[in-house]
N, C-alpha and C. Protein backbone atom coordinates (compact mmCIF):
# COMPACT_ATOMS: atom_id res chain seq x y z
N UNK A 1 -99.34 76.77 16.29
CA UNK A 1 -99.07 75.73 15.32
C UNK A 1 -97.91 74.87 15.82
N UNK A 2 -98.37 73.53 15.88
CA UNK A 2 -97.51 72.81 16.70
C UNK A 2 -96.19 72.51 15.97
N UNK A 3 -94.97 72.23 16.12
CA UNK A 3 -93.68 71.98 15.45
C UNK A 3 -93.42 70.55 15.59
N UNK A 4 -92.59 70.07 15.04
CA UNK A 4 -92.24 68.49 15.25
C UNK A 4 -90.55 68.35 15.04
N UNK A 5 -89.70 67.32 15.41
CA UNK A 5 -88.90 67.17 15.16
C UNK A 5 -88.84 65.73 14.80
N UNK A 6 -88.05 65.54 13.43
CA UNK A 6 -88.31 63.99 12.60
C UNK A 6 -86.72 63.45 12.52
N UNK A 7 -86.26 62.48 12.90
CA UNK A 7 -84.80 62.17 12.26
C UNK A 7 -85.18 60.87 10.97
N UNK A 8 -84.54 61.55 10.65
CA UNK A 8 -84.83 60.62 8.94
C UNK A 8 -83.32 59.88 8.63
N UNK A 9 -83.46 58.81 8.37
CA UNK A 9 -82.65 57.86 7.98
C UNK A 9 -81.30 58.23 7.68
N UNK A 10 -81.23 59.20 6.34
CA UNK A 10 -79.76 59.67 6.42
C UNK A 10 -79.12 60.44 7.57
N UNK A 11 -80.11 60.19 8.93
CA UNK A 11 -79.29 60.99 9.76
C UNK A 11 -79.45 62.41 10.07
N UNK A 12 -80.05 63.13 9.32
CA UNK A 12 -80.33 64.71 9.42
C UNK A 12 -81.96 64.60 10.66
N UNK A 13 -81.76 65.73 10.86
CA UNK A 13 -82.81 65.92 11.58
C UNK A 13 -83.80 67.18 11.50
N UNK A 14 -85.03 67.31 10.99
CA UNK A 14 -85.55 67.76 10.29
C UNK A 14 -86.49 68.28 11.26
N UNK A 15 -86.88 69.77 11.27
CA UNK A 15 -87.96 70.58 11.98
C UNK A 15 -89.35 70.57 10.74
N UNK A 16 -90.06 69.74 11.44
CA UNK A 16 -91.36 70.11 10.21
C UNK A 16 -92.25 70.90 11.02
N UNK A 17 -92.72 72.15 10.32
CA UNK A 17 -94.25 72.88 10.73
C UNK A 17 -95.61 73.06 9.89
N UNK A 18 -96.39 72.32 10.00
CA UNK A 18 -97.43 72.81 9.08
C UNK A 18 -97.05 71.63 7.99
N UNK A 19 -96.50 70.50 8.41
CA UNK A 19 -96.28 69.27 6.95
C UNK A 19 -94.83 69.75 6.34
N UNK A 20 -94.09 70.91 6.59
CA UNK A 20 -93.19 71.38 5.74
C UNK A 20 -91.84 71.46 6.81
N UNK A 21 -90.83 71.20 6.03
CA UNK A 21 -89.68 71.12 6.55
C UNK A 21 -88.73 72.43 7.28
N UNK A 22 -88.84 73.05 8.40
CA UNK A 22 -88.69 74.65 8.64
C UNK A 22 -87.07 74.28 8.35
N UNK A 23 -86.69 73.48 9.11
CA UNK A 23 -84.91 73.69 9.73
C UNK A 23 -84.73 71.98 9.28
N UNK A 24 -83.10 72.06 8.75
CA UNK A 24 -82.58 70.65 8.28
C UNK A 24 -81.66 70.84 9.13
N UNK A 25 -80.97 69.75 10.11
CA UNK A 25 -80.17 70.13 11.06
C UNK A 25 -79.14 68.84 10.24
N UNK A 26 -77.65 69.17 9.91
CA UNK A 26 -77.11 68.25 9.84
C UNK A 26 -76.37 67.62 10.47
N UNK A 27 -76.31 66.50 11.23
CA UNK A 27 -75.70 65.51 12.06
C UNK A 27 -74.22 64.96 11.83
N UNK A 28 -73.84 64.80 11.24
CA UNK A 28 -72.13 63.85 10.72
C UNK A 28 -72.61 62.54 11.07
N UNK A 29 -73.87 62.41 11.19
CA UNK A 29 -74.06 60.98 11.61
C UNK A 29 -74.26 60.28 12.94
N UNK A 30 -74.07 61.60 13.67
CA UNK A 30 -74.08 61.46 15.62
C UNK A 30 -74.99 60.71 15.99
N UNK A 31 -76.97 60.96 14.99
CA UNK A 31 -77.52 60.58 15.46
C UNK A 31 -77.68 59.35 14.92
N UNK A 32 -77.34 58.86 13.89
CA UNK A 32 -77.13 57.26 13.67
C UNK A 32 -75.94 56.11 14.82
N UNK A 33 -74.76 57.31 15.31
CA UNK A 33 -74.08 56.75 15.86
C UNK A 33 -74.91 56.50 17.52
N UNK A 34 -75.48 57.22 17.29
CA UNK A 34 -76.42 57.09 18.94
C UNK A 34 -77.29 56.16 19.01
N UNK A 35 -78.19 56.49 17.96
CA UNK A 35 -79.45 55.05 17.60
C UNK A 35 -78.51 53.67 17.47
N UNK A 36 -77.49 53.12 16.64
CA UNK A 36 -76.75 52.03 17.02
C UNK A 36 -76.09 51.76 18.62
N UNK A 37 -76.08 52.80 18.99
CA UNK A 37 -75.26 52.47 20.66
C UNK A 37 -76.73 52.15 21.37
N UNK A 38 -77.66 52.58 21.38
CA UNK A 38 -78.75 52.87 22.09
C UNK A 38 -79.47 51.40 21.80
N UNK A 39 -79.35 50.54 20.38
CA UNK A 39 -79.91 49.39 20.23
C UNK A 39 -79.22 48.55 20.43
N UNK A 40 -77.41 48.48 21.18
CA UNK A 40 -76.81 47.31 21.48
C UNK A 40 -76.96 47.79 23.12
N UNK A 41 -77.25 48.35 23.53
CA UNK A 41 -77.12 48.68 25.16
C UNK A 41 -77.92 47.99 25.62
N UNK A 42 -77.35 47.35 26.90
CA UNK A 42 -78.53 46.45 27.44
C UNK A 42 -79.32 47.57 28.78
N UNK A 43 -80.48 46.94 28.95
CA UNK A 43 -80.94 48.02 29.17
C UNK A 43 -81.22 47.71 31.08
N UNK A 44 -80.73 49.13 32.06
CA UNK A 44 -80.82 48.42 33.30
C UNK A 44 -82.05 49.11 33.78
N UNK A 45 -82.82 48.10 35.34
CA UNK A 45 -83.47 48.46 36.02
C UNK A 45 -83.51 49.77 36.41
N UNK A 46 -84.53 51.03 36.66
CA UNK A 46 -84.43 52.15 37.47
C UNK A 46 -84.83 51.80 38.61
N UNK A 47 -83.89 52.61 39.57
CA UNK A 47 -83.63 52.05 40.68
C UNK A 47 -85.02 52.98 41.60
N UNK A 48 -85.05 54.22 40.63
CA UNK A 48 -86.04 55.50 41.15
C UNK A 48 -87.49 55.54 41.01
N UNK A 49 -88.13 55.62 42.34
CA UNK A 49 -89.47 55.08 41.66
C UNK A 49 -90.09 56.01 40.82
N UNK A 50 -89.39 56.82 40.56
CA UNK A 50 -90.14 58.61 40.35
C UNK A 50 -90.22 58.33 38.72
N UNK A 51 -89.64 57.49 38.06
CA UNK A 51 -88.99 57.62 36.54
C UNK A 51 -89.62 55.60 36.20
């Protein structure tokens, strides 16, 4: 049974299995602070052809 991992808006990050929520992981907000850094970053060429 496959697992998923969801980040939901307030920031928590949520293990769902089976439609249902196993594990609520709480963040302080890290992952909002990441998703804002991650959408002002400009984004560079890979230099590697492998990636």
């Amino acid at each position: 049974m496959p697992r998923s991992l969801e980040i939901f808006g307030e920031g928590r990050v949520y293990e769902i299995k089976d439609d249902l929520a196993v594990k609520v992981t709480e963040t302080n907000e890290q992952v909002k602070a990441l998703i804002d850094a991650l959408l002002f970053s400009v984004p560079k060429k890979n230099l590697n052809p492998m990636f």
